[in-house]
C-alpha atoms as a PDB file:
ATOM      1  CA  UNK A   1      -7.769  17.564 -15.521  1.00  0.00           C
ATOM      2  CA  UNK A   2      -4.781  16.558 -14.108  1.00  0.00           C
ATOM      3  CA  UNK A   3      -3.361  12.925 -13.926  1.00  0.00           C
ATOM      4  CA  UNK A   4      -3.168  11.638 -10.682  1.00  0.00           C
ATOM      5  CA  UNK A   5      -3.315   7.844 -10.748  1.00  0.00           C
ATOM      6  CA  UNK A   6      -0.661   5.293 -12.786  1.00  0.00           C
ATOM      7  CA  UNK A   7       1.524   8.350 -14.338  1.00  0.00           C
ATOM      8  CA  UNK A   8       2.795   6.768 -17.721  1.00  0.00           C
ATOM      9  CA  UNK A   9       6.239   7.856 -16.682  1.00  0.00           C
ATOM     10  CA  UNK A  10       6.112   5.727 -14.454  1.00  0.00           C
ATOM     11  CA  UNK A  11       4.805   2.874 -15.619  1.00  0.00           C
ATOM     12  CA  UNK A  12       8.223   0.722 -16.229  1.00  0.00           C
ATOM     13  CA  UNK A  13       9.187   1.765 -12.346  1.00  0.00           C
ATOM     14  CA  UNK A  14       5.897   0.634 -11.099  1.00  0.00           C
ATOM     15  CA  UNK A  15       6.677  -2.837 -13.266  1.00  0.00           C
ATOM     16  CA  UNK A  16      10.022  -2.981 -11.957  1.00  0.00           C
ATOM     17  CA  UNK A  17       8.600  -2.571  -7.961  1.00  0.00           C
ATOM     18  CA  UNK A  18       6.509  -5.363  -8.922  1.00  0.00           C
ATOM     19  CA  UNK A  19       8.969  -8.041  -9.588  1.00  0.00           C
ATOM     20  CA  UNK A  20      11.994  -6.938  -7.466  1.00  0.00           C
ATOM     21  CA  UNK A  21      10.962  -5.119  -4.450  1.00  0.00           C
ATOM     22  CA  UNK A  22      13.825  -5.016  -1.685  1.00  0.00           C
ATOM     23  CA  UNK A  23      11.452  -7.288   1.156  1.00  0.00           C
ATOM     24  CA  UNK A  24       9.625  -8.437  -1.468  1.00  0.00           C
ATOM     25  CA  UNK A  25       9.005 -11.895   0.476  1.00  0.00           C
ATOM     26  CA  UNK A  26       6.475  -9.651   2.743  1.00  0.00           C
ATOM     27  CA  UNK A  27       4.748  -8.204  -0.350  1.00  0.00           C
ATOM     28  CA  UNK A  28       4.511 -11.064  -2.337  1.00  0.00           C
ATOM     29  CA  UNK A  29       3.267 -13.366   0.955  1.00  0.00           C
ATOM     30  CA  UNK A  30       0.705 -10.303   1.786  1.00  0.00           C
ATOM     31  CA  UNK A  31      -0.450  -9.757  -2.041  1.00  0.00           C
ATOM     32  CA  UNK A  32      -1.420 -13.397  -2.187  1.00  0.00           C
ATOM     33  CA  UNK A  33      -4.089 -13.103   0.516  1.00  0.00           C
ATOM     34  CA  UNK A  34      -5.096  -9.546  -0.923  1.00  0.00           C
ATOM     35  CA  UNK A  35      -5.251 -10.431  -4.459  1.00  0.00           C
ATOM     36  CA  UNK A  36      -8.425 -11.672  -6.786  1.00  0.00           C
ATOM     37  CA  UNK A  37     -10.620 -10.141  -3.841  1.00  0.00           C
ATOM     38  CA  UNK A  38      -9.808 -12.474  -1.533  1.00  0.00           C
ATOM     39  CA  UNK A  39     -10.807  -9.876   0.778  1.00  0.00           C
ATOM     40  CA  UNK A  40     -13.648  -8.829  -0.810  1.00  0.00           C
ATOM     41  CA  UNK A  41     -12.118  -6.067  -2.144  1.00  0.00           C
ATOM     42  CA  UNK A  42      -9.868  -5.673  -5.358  1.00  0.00           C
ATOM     43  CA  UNK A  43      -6.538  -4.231  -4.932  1.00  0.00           C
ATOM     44  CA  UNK A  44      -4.257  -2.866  -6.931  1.00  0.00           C
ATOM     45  CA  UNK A  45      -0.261  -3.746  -6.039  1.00  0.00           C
ATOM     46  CA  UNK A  46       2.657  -1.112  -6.789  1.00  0.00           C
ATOM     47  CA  UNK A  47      -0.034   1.761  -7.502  1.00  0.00           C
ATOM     48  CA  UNK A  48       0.846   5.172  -8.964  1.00  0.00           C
ATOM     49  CA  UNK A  49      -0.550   8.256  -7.172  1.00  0.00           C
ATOM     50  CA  UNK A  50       0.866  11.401  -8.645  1.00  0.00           C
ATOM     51  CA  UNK A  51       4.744  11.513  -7.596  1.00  0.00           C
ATOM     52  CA  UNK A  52       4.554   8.295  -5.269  1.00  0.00           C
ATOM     53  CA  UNK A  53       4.035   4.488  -5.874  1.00  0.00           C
ATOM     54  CA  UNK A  54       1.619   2.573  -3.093  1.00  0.00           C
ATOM     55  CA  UNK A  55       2.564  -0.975  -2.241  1.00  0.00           C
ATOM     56  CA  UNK A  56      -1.590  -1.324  -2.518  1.00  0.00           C
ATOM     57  CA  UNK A  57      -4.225   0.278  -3.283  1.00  0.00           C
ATOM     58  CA  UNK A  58      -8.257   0.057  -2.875  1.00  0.00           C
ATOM     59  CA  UNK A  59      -9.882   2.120  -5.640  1.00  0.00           C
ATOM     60  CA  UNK A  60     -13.408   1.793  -4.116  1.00  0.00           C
ATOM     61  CA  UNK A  61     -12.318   3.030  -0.320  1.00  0.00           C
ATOM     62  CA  UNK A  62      -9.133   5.368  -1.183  1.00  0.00           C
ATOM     63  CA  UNK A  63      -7.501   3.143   1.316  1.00  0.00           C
ATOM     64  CA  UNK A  64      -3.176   2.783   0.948  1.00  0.00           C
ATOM     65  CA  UNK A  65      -1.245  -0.079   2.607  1.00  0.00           C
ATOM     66  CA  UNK A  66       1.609  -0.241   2.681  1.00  0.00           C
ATOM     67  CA  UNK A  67       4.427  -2.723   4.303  1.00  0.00           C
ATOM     68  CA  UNK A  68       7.369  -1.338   5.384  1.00  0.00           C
ATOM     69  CA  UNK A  69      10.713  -3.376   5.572  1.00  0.00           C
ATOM     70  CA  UNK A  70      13.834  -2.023   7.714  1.00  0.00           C
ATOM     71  CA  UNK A  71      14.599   0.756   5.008  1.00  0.00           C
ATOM     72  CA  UNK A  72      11.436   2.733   7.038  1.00  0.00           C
ATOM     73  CA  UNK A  73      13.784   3.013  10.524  1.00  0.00           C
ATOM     74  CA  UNK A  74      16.036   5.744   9.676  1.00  0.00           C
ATOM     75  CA  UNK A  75      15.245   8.499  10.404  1.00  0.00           C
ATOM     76  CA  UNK A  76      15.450  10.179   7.138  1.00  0.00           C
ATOM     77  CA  UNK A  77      12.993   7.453   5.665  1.00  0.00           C
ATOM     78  CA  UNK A  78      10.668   8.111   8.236  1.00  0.00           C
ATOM     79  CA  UNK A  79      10.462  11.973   7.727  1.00  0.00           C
ATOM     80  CA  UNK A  80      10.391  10.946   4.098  1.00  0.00           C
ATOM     81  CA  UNK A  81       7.040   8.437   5.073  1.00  0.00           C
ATOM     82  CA  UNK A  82       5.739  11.738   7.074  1.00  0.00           C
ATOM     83  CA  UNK A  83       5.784  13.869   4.011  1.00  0.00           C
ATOM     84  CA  UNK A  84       4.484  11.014   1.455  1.00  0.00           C
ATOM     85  CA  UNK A  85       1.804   9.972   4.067  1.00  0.00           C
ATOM     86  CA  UNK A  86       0.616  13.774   4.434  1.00  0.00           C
ATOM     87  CA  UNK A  87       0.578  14.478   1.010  1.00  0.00           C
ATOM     88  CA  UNK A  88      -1.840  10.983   0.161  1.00  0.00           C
ATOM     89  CA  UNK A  89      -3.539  11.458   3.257  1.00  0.00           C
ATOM     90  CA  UNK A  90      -4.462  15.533   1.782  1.00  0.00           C
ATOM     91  CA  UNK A  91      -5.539  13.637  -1.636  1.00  0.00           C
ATOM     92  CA  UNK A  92      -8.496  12.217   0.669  1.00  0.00           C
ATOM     93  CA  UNK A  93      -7.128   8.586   0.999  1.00  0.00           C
ATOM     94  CA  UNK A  94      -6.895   6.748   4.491  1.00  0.00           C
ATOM     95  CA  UNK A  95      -3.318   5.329   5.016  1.00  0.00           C
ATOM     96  CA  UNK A  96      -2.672   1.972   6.690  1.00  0.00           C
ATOM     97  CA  UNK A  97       0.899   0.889   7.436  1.00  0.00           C
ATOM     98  CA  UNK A  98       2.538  -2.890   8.456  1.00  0.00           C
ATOM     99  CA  UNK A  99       5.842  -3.409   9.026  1.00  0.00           C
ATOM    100  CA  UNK A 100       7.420  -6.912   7.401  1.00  0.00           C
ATOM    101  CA  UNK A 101       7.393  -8.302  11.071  1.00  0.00           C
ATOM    102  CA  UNK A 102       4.012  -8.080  11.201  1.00  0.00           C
ATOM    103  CA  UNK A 103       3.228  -9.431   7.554  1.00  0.00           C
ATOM    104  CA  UNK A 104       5.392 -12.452   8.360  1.00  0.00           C
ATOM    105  CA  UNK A 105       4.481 -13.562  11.907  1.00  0.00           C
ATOM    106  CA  UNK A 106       0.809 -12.125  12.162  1.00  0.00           C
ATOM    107  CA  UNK A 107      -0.309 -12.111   9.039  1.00  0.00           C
ATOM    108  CA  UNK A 108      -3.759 -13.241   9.893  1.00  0.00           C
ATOM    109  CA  UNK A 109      -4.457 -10.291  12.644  1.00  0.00           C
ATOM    110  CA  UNK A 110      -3.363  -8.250  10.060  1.00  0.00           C
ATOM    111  CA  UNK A 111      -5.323  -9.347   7.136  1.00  0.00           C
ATOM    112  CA  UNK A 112      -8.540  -9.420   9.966  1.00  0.00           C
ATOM    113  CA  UNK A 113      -7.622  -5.701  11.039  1.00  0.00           C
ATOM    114  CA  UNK A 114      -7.490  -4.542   7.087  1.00  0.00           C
ATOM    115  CA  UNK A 115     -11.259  -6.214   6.863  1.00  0.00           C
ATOM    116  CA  UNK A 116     -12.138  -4.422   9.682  1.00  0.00           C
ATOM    117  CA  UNK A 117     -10.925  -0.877   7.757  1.00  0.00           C
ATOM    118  CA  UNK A 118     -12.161  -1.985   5.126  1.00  0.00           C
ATOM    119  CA  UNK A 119     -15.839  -2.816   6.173  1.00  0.00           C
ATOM    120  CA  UNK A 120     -15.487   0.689   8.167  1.00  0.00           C
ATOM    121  CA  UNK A 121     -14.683   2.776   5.020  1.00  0.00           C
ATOM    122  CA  UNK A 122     -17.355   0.935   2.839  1.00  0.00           C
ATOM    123  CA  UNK A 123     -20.217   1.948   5.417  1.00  0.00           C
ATOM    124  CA  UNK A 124     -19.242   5.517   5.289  1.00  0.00           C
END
């Protein structure tokens, strides 16, 4: 079978996301809320899945997040986020995206609207 989750090739990269992510302020802000099933859900932070690393992950409900800092505008980024977000989205998992913005001045409506996916994808 092949490997699809936590490559061990990648495995210092994924450490390195983990403790010096560009916007990491969003990520670290957002993973405290997320973290120890706060939630009600465990997720996984800077998760391998094949070629690509998730900012988080959801084992139980295939659901990606991911938060997107001002890197994601260009528009060579974005077509890159297209092809990535295709490519996960073929593997069968359900793709939620926040931009910092959103992580740092709504964080609540956006922890609420995860809960919401969440309760949706674990009734299906």
């Amino acid at each position: 079978m092949t490997e699809l989750f936590n490559l061990k090739s990648q495995t210092q990269l994924r450490k390195n996301l983990r403790n010096q992510s560009h916007d990491i302020g969003a990520e670290k802000r957002f993973w405290w809320k997320l973290r120890n099933k706060n939630l009600g859900y465990r997720f996984r932070r800077q998760f391998g899945v094949r070629n690509y690393i998730v900012d988080f992950y959801c084992p139980k409900l295939k659901l990606v997040i991911e938060i997107d800092g001002g890197t994601h505008k260009k528009v060579l980024d974005i077509n890159k986020d297209k092809i990535r977000q295709d490519y996960l989205e073929g593997l069968g998992l359900v793709i939620k995206r926040y931009n910092n913005q959103a992580v740092y001045e709504n964080l609540g409506l956006v922890l609420d609207d995860i809960l919401k996916i969440c309760k949706k994808l674990d009734n299906k």
